[in-house]
Protein backbone atom coordinates (compact mmCIF):
# COMPACT_ATOMS: atom_id res chain seq x y z
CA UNK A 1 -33.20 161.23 94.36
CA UNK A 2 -31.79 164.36 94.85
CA UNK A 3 -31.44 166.85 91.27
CA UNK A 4 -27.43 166.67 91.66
CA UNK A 5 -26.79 163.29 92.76
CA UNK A 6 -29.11 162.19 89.43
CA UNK A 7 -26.51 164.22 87.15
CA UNK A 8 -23.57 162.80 88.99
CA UNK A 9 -24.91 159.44 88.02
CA UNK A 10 -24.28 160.79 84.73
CA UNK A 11 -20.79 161.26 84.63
CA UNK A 12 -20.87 164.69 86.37
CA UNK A 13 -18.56 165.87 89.32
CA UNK A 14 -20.70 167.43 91.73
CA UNK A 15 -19.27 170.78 91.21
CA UNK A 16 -20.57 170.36 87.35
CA UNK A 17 -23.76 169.07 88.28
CA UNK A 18 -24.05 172.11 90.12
CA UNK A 19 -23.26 174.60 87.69
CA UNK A 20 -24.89 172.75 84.70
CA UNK A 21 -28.49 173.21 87.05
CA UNK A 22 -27.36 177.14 86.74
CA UNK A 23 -26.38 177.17 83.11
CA UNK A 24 -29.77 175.46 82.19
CA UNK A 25 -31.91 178.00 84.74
CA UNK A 26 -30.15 181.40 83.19
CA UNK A 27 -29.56 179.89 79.78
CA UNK A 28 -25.54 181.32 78.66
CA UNK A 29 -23.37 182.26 81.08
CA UNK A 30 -20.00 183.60 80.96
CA UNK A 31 -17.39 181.96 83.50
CA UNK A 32 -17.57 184.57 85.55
CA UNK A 33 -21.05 184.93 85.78
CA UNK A 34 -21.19 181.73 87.15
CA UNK A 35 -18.84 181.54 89.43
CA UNK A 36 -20.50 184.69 90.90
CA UNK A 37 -23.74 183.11 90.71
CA UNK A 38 -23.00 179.70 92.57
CA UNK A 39 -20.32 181.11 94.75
CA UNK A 40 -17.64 178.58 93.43
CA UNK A 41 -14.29 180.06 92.79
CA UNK A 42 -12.95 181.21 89.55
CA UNK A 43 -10.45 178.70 89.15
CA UNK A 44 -12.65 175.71 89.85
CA UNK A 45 -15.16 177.08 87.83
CA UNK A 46 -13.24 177.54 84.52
CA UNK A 47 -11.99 173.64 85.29
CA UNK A 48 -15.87 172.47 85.90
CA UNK A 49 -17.23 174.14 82.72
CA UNK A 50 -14.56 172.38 80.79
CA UNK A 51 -15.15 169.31 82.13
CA UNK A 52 -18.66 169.96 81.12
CA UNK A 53 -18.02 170.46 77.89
CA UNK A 54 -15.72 167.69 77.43
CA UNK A 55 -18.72 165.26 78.84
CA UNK A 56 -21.20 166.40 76.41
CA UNK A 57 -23.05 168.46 78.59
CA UNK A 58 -22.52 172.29 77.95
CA UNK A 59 -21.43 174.03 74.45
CA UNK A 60 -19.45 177.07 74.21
CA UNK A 61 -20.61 180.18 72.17
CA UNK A 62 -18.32 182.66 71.11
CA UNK A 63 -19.36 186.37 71.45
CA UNK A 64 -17.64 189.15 72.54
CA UNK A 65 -16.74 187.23 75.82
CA UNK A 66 -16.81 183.06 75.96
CA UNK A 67 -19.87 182.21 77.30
CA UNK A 68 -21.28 178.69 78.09
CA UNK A 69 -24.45 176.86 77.50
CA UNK A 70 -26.06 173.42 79.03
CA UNK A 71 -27.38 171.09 76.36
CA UNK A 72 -30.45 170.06 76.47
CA UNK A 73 -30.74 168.03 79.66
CA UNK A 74 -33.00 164.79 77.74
CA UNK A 75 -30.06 165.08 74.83
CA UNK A 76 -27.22 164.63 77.28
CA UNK A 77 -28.58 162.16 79.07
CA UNK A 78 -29.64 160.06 76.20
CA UNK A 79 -26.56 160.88 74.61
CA UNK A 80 -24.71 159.30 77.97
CA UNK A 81 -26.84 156.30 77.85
CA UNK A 82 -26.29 155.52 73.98
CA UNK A 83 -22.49 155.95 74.66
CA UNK A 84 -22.93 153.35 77.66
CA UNK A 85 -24.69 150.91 75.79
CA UNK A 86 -22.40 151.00 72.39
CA UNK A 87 -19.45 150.72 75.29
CA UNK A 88 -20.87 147.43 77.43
CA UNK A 89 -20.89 145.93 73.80
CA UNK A 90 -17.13 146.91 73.02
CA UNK A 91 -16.54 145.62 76.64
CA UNK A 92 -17.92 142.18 76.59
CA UNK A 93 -16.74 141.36 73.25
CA UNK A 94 -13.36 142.25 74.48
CA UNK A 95 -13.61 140.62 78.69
CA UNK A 96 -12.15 137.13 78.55
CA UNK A 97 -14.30 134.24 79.21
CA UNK A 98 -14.50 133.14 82.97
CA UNK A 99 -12.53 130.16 83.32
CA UNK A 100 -14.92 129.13 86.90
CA UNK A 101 -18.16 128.91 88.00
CA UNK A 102 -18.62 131.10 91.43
CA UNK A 103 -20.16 128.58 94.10
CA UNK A 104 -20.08 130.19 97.13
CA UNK A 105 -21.88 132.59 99.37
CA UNK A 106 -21.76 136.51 98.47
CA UNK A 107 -22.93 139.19 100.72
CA UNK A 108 -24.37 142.34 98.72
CA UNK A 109 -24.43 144.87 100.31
CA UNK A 110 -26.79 148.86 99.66
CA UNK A 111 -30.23 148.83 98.89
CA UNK A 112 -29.68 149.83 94.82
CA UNK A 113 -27.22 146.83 94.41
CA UNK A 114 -29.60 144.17 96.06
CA UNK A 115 -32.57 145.73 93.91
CA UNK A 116 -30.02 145.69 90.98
CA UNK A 117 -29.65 141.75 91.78
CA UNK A 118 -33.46 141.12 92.09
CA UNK A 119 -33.71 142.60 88.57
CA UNK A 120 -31.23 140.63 87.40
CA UNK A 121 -32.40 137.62 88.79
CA UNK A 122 -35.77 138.20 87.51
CA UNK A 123 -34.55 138.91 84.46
CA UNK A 124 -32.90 135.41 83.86
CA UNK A 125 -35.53 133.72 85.20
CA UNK A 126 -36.52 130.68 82.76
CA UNK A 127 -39.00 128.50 84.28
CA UNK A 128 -39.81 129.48 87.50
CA UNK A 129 -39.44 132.15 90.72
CA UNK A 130 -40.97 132.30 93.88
CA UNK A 131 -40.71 135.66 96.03
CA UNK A 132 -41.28 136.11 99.89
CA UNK A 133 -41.44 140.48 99.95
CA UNK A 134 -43.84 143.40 101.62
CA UNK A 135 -46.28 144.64 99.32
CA UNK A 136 -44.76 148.07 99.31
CA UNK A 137 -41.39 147.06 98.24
CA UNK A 138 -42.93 144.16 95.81
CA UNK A 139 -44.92 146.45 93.81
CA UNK A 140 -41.55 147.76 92.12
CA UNK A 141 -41.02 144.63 90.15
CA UNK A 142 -45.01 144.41 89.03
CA UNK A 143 -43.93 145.31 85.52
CA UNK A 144 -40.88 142.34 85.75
CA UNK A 145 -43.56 139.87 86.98
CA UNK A 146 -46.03 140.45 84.38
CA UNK A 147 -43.35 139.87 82.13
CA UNK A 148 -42.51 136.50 83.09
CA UNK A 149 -46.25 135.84 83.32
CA UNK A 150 -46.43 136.64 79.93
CA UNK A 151 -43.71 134.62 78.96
CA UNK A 152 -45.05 131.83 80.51
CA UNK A 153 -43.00 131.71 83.37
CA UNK A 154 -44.70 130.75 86.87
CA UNK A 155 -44.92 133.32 89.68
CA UNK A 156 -45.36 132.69 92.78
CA UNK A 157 -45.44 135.43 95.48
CA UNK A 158 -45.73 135.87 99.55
CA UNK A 159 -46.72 139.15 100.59
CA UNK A 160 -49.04 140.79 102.90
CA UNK A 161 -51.22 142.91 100.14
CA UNK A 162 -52.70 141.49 96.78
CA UNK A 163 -50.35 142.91 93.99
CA UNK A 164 -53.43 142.16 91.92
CA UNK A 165 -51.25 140.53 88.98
CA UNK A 166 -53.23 137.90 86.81
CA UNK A 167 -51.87 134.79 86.04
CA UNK A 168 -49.70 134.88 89.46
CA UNK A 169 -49.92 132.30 92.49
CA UNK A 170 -50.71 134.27 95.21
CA UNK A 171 -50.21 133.67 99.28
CA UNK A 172 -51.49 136.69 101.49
CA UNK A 173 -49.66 137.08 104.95
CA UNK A 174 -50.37 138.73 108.20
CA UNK A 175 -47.39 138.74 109.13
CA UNK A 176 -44.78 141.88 108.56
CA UNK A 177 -42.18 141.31 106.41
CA UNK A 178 -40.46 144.79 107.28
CA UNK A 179 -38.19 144.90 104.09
CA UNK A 180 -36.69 141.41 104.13
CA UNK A 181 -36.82 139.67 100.80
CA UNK A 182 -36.57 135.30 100.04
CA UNK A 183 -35.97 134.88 96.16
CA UNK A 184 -35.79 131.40 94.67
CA UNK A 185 -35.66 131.54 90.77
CA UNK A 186 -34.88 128.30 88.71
CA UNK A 187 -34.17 126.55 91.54
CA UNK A 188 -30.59 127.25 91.53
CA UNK A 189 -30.39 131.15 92.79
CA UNK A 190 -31.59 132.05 96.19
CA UNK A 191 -31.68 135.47 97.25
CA UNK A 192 -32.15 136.50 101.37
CA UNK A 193 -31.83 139.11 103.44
CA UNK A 194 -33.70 142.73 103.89
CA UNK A 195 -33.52 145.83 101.61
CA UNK A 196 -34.93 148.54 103.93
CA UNK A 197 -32.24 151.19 103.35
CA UNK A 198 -28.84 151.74 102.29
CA UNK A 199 -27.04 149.68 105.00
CA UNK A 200 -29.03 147.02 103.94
CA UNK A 201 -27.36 143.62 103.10
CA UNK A 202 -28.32 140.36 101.27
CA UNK A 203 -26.95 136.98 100.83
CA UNK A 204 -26.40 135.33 97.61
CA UNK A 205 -25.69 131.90 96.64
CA UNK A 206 -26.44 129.22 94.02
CA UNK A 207 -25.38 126.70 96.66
CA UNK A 208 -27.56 123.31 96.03
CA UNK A 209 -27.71 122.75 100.10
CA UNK A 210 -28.77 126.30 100.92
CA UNK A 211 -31.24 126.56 97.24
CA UNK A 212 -33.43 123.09 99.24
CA UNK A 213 -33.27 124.85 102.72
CA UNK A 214 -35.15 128.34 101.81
CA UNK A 215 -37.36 125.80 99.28
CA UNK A 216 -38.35 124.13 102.00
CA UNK A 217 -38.54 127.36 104.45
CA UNK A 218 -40.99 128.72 101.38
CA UNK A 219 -42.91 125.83 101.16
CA UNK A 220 -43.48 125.36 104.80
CA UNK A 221 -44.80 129.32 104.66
CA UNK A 222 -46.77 128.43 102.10
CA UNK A 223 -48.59 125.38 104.05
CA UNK A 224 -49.39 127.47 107.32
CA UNK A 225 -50.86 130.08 105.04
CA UNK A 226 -53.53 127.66 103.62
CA UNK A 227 -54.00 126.04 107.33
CA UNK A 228 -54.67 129.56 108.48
CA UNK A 229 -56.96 130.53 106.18
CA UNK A 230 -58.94 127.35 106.29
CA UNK A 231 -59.30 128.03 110.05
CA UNK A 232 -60.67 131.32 109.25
């Protein structure tokens, strides 16, 4: 991830980002000095460093000229993600309760949001989850799958490289999964679709008809995997 698309995540414009990467390499700057430095006019300048000091992320200090300085870059960030967390509690005390149950199908769409969902998924995961996925994407949800190991969930995972978890069921593929992702969990959520890039999209649904189908697709997989091997 690029440095200034990680700070916007954090609130920050990109023009801030920008000029909070300058205050923190020169340490105070004066408004002026910074515009001059990052080439940014005055005007917009004056209006970022506010904005960066009404976020949390720069201080003032008064001398003979106002000059600016970025806080601490692990204190503003923290700082952002305690304010987040005390705020999704404020939130969903105040959200009323959904009066339906969503039983449809529900295309996802970006690479972040379907990995958000597979976390997610994973997360709520109570009994049981069985995941089709390349090694190379797999291996970013080792630490989640240990966890449900550990927890005594079962795991059971298609994939064409060991991910060398203990306590797993295991089924090694030759054949390329190039991105694309099946995720049963509970028997009631199925996740398909690829998560190569960006553009990528997934379906979602908690559908009884289409849970049984990619069941049955799995556990078909599963079955030609042991014949192959035994032919080996």
């Amino acid at each position: 991830m690029e440095l200034v698309d990680g700070l916007m995540e954090f609130g920050l414009t990109r023009q801030e980002a920008c000029i909070y990467i300058e205050l923190v390499k020169n340490g105070s700057l004066t408004g002026y000095e910074v515009s001059k430095n990052t080439g940014i006019s005055r005007s917009n300048t004056y209006m970022a460093l506010a904005g960066l000091v009404d976020k949390g992320a720069a201080y003032i200090t008064e001398s003979t000229a106002t000059r600016y300085v970025a806080v601490d870059t692990l204190e503003f960030c923290n700082n952002k993600i305690e304010h987040l967390k005390r705020l999704s509690t404020e939130v969903m005390i105040s959200m009323p309760l959904k009066q339906y149950k969503s039983e449809g199908y529900i295309t996802i769409e970006g690479r972040r949001h379907i990995e958000d969902k597979i976390r997610n998924l994973l997360k709520d995961t109570e009994k049981r989850v069985y995941i089709s996925l390349d090694y190379e994407f797999l291996k970013n949800y080792k630490e989640q799958l240990l966890e449900l190991v550990r927890t005594s969930r079962k795991v059971v995972i298609i994939t064409n490289r060991s991910i060398e978890l203990e306590g797993t069921i295991e089924y090694i593929t030759d054949n390329s999964h190039n991105g694309q992702i099946r995720l049963i969990t509970d028997s009631q959520n199925v996740l398909t679709g690829d998560i190569v890039d960006e553009y990528s999209t997934c379906l979602y649904s908690d559908k009884k008809n289409l849970v049984d189908i990619f069941k049955e697709a799995l556990s078909n997989e599963i079955k030609l995997i042991e014949l192959t091997k035994g032919e080996l």
